[in-house]
C-alpha atoms as a PDB file:
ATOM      1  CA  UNK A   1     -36.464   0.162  77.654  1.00  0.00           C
ATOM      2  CA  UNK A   2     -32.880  -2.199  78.287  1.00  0.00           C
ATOM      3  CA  UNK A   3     -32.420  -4.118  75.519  1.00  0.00           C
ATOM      4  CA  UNK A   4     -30.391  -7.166  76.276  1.00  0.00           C
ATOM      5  CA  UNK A   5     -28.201  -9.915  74.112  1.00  0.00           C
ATOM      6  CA  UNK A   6     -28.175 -13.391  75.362  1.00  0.00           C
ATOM      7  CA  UNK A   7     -25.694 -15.448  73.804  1.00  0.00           C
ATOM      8  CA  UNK A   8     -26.937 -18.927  74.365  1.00  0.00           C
ATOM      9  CA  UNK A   9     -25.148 -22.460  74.601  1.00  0.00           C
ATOM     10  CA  UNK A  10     -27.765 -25.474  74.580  1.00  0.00           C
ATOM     11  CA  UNK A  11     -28.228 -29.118  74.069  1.00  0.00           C
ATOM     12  CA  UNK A  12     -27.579 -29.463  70.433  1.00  0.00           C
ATOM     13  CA  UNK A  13     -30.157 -32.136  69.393  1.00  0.00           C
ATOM     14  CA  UNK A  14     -33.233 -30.065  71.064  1.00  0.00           C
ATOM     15  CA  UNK A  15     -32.567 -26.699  69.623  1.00  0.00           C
ATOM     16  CA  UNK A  16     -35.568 -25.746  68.226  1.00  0.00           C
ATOM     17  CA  UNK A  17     -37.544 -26.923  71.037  1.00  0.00           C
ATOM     18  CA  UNK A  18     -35.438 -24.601  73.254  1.00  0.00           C
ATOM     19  CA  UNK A  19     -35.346 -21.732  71.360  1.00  0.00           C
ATOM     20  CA  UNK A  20     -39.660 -22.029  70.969  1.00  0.00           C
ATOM     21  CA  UNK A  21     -40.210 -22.512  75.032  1.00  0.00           C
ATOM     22  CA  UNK A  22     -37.600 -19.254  75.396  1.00  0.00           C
ATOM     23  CA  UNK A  23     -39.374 -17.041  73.204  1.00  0.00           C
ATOM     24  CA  UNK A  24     -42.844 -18.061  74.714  1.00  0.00           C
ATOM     25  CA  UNK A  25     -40.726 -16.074  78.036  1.00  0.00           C
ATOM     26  CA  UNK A  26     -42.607 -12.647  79.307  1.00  0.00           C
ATOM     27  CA  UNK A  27     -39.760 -10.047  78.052  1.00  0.00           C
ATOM     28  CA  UNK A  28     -38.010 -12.268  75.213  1.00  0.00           C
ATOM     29  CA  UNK A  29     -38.569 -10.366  72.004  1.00  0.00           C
ATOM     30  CA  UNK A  30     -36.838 -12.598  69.568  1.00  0.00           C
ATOM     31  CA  UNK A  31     -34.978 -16.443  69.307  1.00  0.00           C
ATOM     32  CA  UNK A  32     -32.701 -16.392  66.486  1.00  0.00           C
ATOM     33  CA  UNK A  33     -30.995 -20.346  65.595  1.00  0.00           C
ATOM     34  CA  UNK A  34     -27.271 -19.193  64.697  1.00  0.00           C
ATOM     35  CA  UNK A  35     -24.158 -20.475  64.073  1.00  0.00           C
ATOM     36  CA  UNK A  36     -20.932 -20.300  66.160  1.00  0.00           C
ATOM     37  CA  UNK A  37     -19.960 -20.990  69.720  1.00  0.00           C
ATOM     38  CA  UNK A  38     -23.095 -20.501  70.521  1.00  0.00           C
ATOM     39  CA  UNK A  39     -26.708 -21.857  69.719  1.00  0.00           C
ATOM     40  CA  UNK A  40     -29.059 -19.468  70.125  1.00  0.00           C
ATOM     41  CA  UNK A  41     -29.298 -15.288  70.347  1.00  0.00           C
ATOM     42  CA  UNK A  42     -32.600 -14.020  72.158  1.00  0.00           C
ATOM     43  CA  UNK A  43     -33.217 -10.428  72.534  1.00  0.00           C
ATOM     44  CA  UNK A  44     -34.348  -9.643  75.988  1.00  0.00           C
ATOM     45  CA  UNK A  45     -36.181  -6.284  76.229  1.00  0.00           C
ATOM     46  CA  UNK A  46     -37.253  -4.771  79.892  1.00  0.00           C
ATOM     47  CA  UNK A  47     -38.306  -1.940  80.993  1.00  0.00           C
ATOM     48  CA  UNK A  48     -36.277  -2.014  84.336  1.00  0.00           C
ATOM     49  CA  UNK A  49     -32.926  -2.681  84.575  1.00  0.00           C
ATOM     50  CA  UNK A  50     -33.893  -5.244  87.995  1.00  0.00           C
ATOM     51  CA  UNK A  51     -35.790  -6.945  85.306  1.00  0.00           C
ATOM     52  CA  UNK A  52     -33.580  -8.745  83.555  1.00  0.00           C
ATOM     53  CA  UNK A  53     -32.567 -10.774  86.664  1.00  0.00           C
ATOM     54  CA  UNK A  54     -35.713 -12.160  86.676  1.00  0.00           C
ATOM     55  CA  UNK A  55     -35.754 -13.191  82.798  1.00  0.00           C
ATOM     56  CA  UNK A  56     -32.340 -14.307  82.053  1.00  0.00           C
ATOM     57  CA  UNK A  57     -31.184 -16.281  85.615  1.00  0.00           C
ATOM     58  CA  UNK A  58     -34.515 -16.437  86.202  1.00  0.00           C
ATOM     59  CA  UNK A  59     -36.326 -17.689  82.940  1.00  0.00           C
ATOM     60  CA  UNK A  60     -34.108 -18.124  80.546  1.00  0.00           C
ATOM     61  CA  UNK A  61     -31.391 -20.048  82.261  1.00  0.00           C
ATOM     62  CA  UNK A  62     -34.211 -22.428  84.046  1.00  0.00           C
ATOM     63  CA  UNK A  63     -35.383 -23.725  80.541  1.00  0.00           C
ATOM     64  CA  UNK A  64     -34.893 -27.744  80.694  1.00  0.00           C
ATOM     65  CA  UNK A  65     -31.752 -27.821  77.747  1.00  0.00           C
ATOM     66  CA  UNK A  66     -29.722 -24.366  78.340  1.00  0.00           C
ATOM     67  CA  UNK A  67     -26.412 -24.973  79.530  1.00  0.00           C
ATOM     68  CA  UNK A  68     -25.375 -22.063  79.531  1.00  0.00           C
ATOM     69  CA  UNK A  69     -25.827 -17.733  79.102  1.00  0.00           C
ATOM     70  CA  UNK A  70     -23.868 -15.119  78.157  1.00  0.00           C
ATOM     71  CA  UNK A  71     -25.428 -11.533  78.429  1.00  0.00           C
ATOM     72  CA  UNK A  72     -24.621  -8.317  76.775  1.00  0.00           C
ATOM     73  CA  UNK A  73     -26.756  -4.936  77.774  1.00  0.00           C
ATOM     74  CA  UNK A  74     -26.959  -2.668  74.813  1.00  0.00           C
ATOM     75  CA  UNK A  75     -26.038   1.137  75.915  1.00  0.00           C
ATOM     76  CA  UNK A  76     -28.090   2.482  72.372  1.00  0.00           C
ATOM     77  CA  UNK A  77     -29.932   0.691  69.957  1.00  0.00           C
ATOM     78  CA  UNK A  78     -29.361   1.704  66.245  1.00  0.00           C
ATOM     79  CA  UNK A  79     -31.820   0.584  63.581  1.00  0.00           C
ATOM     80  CA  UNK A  80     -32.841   0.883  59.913  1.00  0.00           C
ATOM     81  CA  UNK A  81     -35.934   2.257  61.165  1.00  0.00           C
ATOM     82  CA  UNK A  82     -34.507   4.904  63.296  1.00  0.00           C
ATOM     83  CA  UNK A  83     -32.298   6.323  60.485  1.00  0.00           C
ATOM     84  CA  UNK A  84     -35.006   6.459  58.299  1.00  0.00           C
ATOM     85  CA  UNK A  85     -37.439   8.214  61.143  1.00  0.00           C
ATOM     86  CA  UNK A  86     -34.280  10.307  61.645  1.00  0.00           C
ATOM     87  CA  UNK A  87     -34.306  11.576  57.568  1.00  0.00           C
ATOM     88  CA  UNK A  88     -37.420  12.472  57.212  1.00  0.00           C
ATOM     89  CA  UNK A  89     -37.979  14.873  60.141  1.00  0.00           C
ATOM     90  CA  UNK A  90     -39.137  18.199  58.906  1.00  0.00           C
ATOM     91  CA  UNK A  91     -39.967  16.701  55.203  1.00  0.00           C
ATOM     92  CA  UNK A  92     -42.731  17.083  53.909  1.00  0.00           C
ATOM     93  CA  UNK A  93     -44.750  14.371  51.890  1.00  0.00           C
END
């Protein structure tokens, strides 16, 4: 799985209408409304790395409102969840 970071700048007065039509988008995970440079954060998750030309130039930056992207590609994903899964190998209950 390629998890991706797309830093997102938009038209200011339709936020959440953007941020709803881009996380309807086959491979966006998450929208998040934040403050900054930028206006929205969506987490793009693919299974191919060819994939995420056809959801961020192809998808994302198409939605009526975005004016612009800015991706990152995560190399590893650390979580809460995966330090905890982590811990309890080889306890028992």
């Amino acid at each position: 799985m390629i998890t991706s970071i797309v830093l997102i700048k938009t038209s200011v007065d339709q936020i959440p209408e953007i941020a709803e039509k881009i996380a309807a988008l086959e491979g966006v995970s998450e929208v998040y409304s934040v403050t900054g440079a930028h206006d929205l954060i969506a987490m793009v998750r693919v299974a191919a790395h060819d994939d995420l030309a056809d959801v961020i130039p192809g998808r994302i930056s198409k939605v009526p409102g975005v004016a612009s992207t800015e991706t990152h590609i995560a190399f590893r994903t650390y979580s809460q969840h995966d330090l905890e899964a982590a811990f309890a190998i080889g306890l028992d209950a």
